[in-house]
Protein backbone atom coordinates (compact mmCIF):
# COMPACT_ATOMS: atom_id res chain seq x y z
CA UNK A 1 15.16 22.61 20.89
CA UNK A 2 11.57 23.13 20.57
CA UNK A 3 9.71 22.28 17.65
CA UNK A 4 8.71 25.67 16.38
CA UNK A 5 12.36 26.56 16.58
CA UNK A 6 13.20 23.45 14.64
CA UNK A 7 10.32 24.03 12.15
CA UNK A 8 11.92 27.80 11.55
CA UNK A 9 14.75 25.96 10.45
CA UNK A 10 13.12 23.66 8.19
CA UNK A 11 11.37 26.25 6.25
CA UNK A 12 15.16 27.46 5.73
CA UNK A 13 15.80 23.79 4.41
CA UNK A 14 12.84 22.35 3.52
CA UNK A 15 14.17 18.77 2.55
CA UNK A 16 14.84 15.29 4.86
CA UNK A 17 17.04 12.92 4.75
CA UNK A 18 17.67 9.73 6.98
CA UNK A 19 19.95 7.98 4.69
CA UNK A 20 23.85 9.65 4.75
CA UNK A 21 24.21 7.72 0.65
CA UNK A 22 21.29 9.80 -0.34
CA UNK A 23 22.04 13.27 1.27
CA UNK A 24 21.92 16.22 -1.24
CA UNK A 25 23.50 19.55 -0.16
CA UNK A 26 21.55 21.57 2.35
CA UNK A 27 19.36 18.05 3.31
CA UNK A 28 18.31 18.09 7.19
CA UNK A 29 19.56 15.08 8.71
CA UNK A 30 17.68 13.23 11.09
CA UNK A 31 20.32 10.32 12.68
CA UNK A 32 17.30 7.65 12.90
CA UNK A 33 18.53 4.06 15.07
CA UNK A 34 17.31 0.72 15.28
CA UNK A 35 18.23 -2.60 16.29
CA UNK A 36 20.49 -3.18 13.54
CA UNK A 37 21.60 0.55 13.01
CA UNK A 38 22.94 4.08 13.89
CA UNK A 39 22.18 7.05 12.28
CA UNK A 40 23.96 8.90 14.89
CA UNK A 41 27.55 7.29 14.12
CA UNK A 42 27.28 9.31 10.60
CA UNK A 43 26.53 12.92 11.79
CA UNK A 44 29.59 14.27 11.16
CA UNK A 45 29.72 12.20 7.90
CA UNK A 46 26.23 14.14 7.04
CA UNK A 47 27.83 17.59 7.63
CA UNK A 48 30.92 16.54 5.57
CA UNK A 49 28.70 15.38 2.56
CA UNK A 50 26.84 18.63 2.82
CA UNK A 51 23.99 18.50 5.29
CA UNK A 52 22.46 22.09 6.97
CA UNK A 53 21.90 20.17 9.94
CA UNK A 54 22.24 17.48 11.56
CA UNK A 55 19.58 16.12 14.33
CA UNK A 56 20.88 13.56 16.95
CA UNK A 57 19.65 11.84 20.13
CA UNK A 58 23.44 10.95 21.38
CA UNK A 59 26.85 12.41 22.12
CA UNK A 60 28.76 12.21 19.33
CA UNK A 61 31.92 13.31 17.91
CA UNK A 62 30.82 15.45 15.96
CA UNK A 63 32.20 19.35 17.14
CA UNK A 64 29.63 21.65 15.34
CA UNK A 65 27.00 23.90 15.46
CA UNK A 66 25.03 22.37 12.76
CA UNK A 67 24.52 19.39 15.41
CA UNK A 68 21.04 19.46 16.90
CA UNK A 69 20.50 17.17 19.98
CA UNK A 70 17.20 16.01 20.78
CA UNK A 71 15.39 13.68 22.82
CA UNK A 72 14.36 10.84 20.05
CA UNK A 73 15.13 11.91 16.41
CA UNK A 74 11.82 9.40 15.38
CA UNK A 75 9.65 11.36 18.01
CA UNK A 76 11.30 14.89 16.51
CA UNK A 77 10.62 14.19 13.24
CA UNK A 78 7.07 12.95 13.91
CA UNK A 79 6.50 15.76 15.79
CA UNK A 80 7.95 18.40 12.78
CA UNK A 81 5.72 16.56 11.00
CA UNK A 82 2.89 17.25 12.97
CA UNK A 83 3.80 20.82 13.25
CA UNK A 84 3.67 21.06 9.01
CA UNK A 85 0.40 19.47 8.81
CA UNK A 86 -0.89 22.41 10.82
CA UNK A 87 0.19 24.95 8.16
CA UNK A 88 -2.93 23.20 6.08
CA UNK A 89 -6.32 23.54 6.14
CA UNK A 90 -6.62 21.21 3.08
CA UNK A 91 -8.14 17.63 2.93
CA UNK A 92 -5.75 15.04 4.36
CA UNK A 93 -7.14 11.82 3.07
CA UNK A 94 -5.72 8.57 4.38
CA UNK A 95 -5.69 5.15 3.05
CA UNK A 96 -5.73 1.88 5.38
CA UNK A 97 -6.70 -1.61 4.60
CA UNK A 98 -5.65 -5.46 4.56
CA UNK A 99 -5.33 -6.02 0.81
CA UNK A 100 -5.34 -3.41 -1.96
CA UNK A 101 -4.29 -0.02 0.07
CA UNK A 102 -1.06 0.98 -2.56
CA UNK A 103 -3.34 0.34 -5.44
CA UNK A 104 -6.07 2.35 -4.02
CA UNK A 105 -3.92 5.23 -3.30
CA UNK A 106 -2.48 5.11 -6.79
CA UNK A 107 -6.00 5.26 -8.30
CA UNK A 108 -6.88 8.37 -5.83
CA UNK A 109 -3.80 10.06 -6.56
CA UNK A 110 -4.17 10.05 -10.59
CA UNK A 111 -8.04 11.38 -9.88
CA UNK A 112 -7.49 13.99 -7.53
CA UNK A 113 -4.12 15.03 -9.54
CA UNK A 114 -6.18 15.64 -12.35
CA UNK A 115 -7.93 18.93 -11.13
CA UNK A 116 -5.87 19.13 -7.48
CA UNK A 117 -2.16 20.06 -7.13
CA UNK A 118 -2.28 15.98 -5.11
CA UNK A 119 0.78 15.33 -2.84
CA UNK A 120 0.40 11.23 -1.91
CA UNK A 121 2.70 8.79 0.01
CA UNK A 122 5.57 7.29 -2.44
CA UNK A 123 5.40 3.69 -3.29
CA UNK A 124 4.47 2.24 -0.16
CA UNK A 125 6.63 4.53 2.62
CA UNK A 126 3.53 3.84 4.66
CA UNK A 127 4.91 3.59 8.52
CA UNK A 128 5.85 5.25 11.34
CA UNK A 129 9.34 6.59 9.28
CA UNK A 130 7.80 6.92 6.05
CA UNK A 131 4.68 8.75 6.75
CA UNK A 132 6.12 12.40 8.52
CA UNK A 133 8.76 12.06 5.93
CA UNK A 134 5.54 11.89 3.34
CA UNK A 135 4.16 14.86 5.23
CA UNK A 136 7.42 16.76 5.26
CA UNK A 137 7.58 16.93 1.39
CA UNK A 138 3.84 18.40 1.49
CA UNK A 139 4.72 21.83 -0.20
CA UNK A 140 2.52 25.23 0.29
CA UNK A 141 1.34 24.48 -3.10
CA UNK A 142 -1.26 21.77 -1.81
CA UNK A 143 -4.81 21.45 -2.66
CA UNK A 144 -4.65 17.65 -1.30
CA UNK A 145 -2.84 15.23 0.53
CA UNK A 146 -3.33 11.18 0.49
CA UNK A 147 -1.25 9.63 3.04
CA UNK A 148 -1.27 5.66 2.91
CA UNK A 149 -0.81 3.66 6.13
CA UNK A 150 0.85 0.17 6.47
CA UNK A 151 0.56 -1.69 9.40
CA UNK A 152 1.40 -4.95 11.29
CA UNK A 153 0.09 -4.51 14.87
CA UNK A 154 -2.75 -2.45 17.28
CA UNK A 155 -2.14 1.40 18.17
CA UNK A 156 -0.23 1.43 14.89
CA UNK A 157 -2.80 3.63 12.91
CA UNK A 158 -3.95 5.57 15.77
CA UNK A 159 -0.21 6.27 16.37
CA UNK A 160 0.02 7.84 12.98
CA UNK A 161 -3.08 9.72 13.15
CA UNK A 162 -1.84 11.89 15.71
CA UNK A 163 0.30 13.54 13.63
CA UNK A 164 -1.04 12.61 10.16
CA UNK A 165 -4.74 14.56 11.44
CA UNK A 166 -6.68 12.95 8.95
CA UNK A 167 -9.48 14.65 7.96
CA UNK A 168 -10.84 12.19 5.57
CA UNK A 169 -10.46 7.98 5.51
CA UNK A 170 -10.79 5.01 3.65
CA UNK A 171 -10.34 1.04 4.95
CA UNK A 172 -10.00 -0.71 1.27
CA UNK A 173 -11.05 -4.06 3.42
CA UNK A 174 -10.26 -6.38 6.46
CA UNK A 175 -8.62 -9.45 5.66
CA UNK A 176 -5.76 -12.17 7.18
CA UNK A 177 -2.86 -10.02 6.83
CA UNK A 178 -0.39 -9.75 9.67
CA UNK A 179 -2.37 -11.58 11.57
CA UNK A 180 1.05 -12.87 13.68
CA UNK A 181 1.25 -9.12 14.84
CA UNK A 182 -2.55 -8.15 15.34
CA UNK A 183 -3.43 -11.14 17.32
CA UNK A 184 -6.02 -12.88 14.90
CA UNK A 185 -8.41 -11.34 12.04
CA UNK A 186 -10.68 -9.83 14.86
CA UNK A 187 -7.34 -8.19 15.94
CA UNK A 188 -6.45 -6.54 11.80
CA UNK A 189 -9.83 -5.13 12.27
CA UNK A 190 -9.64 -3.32 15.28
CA UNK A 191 -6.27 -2.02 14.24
CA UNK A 192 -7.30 -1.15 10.74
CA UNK A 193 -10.48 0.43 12.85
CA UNK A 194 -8.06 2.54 14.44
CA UNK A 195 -8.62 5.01 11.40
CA UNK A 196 -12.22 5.14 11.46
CA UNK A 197 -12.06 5.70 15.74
CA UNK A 198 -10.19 8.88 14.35
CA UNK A 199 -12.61 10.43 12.49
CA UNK A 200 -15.16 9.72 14.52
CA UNK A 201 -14.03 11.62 17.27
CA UNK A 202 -12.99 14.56 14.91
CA UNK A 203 -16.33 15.08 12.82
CA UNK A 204 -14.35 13.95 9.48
CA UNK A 205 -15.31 11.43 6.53
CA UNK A 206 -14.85 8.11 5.91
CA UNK A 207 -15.73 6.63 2.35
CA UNK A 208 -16.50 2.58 2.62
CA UNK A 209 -17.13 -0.21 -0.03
CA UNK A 210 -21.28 -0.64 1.34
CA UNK A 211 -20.94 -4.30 0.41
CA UNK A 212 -18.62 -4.91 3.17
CA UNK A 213 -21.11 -5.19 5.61
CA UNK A 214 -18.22 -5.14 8.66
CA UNK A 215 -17.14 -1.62 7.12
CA UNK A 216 -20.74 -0.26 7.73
CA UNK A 217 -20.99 -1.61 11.24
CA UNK A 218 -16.88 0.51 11.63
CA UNK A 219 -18.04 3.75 10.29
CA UNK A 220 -21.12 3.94 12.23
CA UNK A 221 -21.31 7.27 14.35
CA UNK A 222 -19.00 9.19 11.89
CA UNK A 223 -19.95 12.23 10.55
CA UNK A 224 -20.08 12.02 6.97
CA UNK A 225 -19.97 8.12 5.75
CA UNK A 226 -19.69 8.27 1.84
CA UNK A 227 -20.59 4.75 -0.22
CA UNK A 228 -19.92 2.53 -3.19
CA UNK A 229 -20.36 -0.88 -3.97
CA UNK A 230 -21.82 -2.95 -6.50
CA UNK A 231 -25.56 -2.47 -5.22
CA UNK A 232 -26.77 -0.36 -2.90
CA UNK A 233 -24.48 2.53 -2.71
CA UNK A 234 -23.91 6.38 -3.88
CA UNK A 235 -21.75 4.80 -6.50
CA UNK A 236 -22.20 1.81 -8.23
CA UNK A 237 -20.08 -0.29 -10.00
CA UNK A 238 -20.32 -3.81 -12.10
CA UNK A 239 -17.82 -6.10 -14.01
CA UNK A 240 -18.00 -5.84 -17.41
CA UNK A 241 -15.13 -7.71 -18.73
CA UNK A 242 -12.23 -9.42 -16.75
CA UNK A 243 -10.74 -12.10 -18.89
CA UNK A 244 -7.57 -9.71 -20.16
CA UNK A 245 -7.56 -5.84 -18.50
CA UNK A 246 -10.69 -5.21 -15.99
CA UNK A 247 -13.31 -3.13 -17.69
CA UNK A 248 -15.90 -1.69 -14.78
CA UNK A 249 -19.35 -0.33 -15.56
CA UNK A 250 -20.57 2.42 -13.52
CA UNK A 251 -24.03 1.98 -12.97
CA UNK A 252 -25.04 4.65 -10.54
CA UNK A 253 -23.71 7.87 -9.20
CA UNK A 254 -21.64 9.07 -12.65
CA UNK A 255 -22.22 9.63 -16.15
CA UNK A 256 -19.58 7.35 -17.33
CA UNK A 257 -20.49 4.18 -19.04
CA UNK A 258 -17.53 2.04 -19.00
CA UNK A 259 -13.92 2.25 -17.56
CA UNK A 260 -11.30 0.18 -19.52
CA UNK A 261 -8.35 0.22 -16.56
CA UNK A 262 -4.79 -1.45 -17.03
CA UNK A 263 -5.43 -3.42 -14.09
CA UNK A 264 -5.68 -7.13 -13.98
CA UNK A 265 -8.30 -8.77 -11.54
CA UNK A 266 -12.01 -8.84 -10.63
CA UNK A 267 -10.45 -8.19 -6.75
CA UNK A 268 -9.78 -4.55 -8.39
CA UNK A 269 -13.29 -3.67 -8.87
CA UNK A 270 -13.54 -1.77 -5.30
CA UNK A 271 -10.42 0.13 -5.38
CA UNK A 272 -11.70 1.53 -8.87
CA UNK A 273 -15.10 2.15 -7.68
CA UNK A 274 -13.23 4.12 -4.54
CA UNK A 275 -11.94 6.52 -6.81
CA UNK A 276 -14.89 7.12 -8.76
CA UNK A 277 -16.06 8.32 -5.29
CA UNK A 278 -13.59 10.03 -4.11
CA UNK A 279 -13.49 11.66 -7.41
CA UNK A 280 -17.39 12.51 -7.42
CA UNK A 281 -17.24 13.93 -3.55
CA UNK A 282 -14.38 16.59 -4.65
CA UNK A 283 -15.95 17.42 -7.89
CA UNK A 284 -13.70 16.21 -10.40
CA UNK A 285 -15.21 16.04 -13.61
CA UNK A 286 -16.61 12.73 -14.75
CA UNK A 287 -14.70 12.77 -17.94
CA UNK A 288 -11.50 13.37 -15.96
CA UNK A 289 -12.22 10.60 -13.48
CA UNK A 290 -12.72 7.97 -16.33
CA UNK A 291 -9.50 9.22 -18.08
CA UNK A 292 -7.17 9.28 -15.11
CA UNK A 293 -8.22 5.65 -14.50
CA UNK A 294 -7.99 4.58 -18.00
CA UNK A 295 -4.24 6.27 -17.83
CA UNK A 296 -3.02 4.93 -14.72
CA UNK A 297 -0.39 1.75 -15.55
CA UNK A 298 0.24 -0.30 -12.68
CA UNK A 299 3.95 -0.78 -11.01
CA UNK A 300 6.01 -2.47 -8.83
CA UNK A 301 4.81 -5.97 -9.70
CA UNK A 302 1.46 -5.18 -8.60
CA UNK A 303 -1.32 -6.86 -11.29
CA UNK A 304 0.78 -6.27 -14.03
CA UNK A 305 0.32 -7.97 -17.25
CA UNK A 306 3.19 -8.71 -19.10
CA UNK A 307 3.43 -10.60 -22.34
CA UNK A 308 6.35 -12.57 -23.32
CA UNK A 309 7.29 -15.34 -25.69
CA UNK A 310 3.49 -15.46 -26.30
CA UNK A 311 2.89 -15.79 -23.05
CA UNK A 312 0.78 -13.69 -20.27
CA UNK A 313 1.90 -12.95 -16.75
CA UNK A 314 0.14 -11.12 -14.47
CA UNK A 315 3.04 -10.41 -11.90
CA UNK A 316 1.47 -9.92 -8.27
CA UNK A 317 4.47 -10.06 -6.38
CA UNK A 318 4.40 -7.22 -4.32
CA UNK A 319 2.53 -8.80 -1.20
CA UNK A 320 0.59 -11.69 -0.42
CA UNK A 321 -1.90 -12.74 2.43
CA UNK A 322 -4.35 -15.35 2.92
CA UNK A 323 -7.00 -13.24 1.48
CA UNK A 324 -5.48 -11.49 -1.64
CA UNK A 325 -3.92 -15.17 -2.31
CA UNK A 326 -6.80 -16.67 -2.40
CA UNK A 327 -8.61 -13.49 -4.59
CA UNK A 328 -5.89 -14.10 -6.94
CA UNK A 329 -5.86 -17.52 -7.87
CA UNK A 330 -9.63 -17.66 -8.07
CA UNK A 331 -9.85 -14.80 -10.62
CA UNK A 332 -6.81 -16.04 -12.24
CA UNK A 333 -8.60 -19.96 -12.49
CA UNK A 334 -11.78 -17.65 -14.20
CA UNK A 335 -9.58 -16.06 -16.90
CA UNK A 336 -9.17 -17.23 -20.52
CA UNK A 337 -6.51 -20.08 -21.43
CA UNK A 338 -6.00 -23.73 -20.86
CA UNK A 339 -2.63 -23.91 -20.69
CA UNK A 340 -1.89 -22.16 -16.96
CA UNK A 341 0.97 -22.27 -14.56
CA UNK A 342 0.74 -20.73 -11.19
CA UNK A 343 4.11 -19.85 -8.76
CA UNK A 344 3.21 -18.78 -5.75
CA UNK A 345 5.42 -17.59 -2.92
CA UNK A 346 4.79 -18.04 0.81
CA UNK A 347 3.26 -15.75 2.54
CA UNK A 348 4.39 -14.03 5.74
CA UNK A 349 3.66 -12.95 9.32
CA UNK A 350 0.58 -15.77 10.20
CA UNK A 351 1.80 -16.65 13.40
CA UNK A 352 0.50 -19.32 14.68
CA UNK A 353 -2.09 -19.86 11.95
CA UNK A 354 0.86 -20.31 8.87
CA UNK A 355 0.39 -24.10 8.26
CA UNK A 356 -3.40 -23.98 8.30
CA UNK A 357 -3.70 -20.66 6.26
CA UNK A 358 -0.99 -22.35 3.95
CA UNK A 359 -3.29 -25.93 3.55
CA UNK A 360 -5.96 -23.90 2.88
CA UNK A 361 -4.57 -22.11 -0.32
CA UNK A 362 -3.24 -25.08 -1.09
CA UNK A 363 -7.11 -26.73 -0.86
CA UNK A 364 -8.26 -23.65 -3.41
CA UNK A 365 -5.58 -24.60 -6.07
CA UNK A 366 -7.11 -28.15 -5.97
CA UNK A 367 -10.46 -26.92 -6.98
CA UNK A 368 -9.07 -26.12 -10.22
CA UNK A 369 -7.22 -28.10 -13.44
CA UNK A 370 -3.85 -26.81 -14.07
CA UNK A 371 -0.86 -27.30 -16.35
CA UNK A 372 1.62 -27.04 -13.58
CA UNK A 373 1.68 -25.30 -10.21
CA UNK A 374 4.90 -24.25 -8.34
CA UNK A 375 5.22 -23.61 -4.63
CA UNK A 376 7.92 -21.83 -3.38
CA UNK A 377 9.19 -21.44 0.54
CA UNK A 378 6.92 -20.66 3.20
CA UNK A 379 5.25 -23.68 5.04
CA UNK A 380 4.58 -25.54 1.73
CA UNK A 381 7.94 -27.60 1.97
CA UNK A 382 5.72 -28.54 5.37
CA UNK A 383 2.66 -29.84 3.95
CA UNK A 384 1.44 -32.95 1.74
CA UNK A 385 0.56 -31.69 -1.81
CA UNK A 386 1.74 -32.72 -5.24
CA UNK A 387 2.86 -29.50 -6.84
CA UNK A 388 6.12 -28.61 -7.33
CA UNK A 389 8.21 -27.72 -4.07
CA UNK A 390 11.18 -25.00 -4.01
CA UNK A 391 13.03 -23.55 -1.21
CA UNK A 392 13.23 -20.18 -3.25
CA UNK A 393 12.30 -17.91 -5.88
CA UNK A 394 15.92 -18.40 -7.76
CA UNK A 395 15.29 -21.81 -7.71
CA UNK A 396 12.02 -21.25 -8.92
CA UNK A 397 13.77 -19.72 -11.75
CA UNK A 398 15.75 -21.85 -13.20
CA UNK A 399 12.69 -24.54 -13.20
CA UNK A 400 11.08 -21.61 -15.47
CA UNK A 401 13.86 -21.13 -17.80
CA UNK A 402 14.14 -24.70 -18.23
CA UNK A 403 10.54 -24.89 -19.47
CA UNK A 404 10.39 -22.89 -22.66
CA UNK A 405 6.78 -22.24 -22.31
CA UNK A 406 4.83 -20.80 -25.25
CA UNK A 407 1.39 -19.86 -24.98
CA UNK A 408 0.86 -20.01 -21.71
CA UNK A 409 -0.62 -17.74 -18.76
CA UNK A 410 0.87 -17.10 -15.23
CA UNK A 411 0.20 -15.97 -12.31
CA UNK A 412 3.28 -15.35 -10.22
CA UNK A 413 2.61 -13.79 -6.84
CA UNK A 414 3.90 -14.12 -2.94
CA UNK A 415 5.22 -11.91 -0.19
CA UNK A 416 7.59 -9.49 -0.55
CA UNK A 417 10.17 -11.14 1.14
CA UNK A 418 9.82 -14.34 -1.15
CA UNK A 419 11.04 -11.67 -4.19
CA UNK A 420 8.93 -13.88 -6.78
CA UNK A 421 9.55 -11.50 -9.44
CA UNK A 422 12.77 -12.58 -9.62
CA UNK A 423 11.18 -15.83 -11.36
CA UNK A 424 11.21 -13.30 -14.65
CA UNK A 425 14.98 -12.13 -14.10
């Protein structure tokens, strides 16, 4: 079936699912596979729950008209995807980077929201399934679209540019994050680059954090290269307080004096000063911009502050790389209190460079005094320290229960598959 024909029929049902458990009545299904999967083995399950359609890439045994069979459902629904983002003519802003993307596209969203009808990636459905279906819930209503991107090796991005057409971009930073798939940190930055190659090519816009000297030397030969930074930039940005919520200055570029976010962490200051200039290039109003930051309350165990028992968390547990591990626990060490406890989870996807990358976080946490420290899985079990060693995060637990603390501050972060917010269960 060819696209357009396909596309006729979405307009007829304008909602996706891959997942048979969450079908609604009148859903298109799209039978995704993997390794450990078949979507196609529930088509006729997805008609019986109520599906319009169902869109396979094998015989089945399903005996109905409602069965579509195409090529590669993933390369249909990209390509549907594709074929929607053509219906706009709106900005289509995506968000790459090592550390801080989510965040970043949270902060845009709220901004842009608050004067643009703002469609923006949910949570972090930021690959090659999540993104078209992203795209696919863009509705004719649109005055924006921010589109995160997640990824773990090269070609990645520019994969998802070819049907994502961004017209604007911004790389939060380059850092060691899936380094085991990229090939090394010069690898991350040629595949976070991947972006930036885009919108060179296509006259768009690429915002960058000027003190990032490595972003300057990407963006070179785009179009339009929009700055902030703490010095020399269009918009300008300083700490002003960081010991509970971060409270950021804007110095240039804005009337607005001071913005008092819900965020935790000094390592925030960028992906606030990113929406101040986002915010500035599409003419939101100043007072907006420092309201919808001031608003936006942080999710999903990402720099959360929670108080307990007299204590303060900051929960950081959705990710964790060498870079934002190392941002954490030095802003963390900088905070008020004398009475703190880190748990930290491994951290994922190094490759060959795990035990070093590991020793060296555990060199940072020597530089400081703590009350206790708490390691948990990874390559930690591997190395010589003498902190606190767990295989898991349950485990990790019950040491925490145990403890009764009072008064106390902790940072509790690792990768998502280390689940360290279960410490708080």
């Amino acid at each position: 079936m060819q696209i357009e024909n396909l596309y006729n029929i979405f307009l007829q049902f304008p909602f996706v699912q891959t997942d048979t458990r969450k079908l609604k009545t009148n859903d298109l299904y799209f039978a995704l596979k993997g390794p450990n999967f078949n979507g196609n083995l529930f088509a006729q399950k997805a008609l019986d729950n109520g599906a319009a359609y169902a869109i396979v890439d094998e015989t089945t045994d399903a005996a109905s008209e409602r069965i579509i069979k195409v090529g590669d459902v993933l390369t249909t629904l990209q390509l549907l995807a594709k074929h929607h983002r053509q219906q706009f003519t709106i900005p289509f802003i995506a968000v790459t980077g090592s550390n801080g993307k989510t965040t970043t596209k949270e902060l845009l969203h709220e901004v842009l929201n608050s004067t643009y009808k703002t469609y923006t990636t949910e949570g972090n459905l930021n690959n090659h399934i999540g993104i078209p279906l992203t795209i696919l819930k863009i509705k004719a209503d649109a005055e924006m679209a921010l589109i995160e991107m997640g990824a773990n090796h090269q070609k990645e991005i520019e994969d998802y540019c070819k049907f994502t057409l961004p017209t604007h971009g911004l790389i939060t930073n380059v850092g060691k994050a899936h380094l085991e798939g990229f090939g090394g940190e010069e690898g991350v930055r040629k595949g976070k680059g991947e972006l930036f190659d885009f919108l060179r090519t296509t006259n768009g816009t690429a915002f960058i954090m000027n003190d990032y000297t490595y972003l300057q030397e990407m963006s070179k030969g785009i179009a339009i290269v929009k700055t902030y930074g703490t010095t020399n930039a269009e918009i300008t940005g300083t700490i002003k307080n960081s010991t509970g919520f971060l409270e950021v200055a804007i110095t240039k570029g804005a009337a607005i004096d001071t913005i008092a976010t819900q965020l935790v962490g000094e390592y925030n200051l960028p992906n606030v000063l990113a929406a101040v200039a986002v915010g500035k290039y599409f003419n939101v109003a100043d007072e907006k911009i420092k309201s919808a930051l001031e608003n936006y309350t942080p999710s999903n165990s990402r720099s959360q502050l929670i108080e307990r028992d007299g204590n303060k968390i900051i929960l950081d547990a959705y990710n964790a790389n060498p870079t934002s591990m190392k941002a954490a626990i030095e802003n963390f060490a900088k905070m008020k209190g004398d009475e703190k406890v880190l748990l930290l989870g491994g951290m994922m996807e190094l490759g060959n460079e795990s035990l070093q990358e590991h020793q060296s976080i555990i060199n940072v946490i020597g530089n400081y005094k703590w009350k206790a420290v708490v390691l948990v899985g990874g390559e930690y079990h591997k190395l010589q320290h003498p902190y606190i060693n767990f295989n898991n995060s349950l485990q990790a637990k019950d040491w925490f229960h145990q403890q009764h603390f009072k008064h106390a501050q902790f940072l509790i972060k690792g990768s998502r598959s280390m689940q360290m917010e279960k410490v708080l269960e």
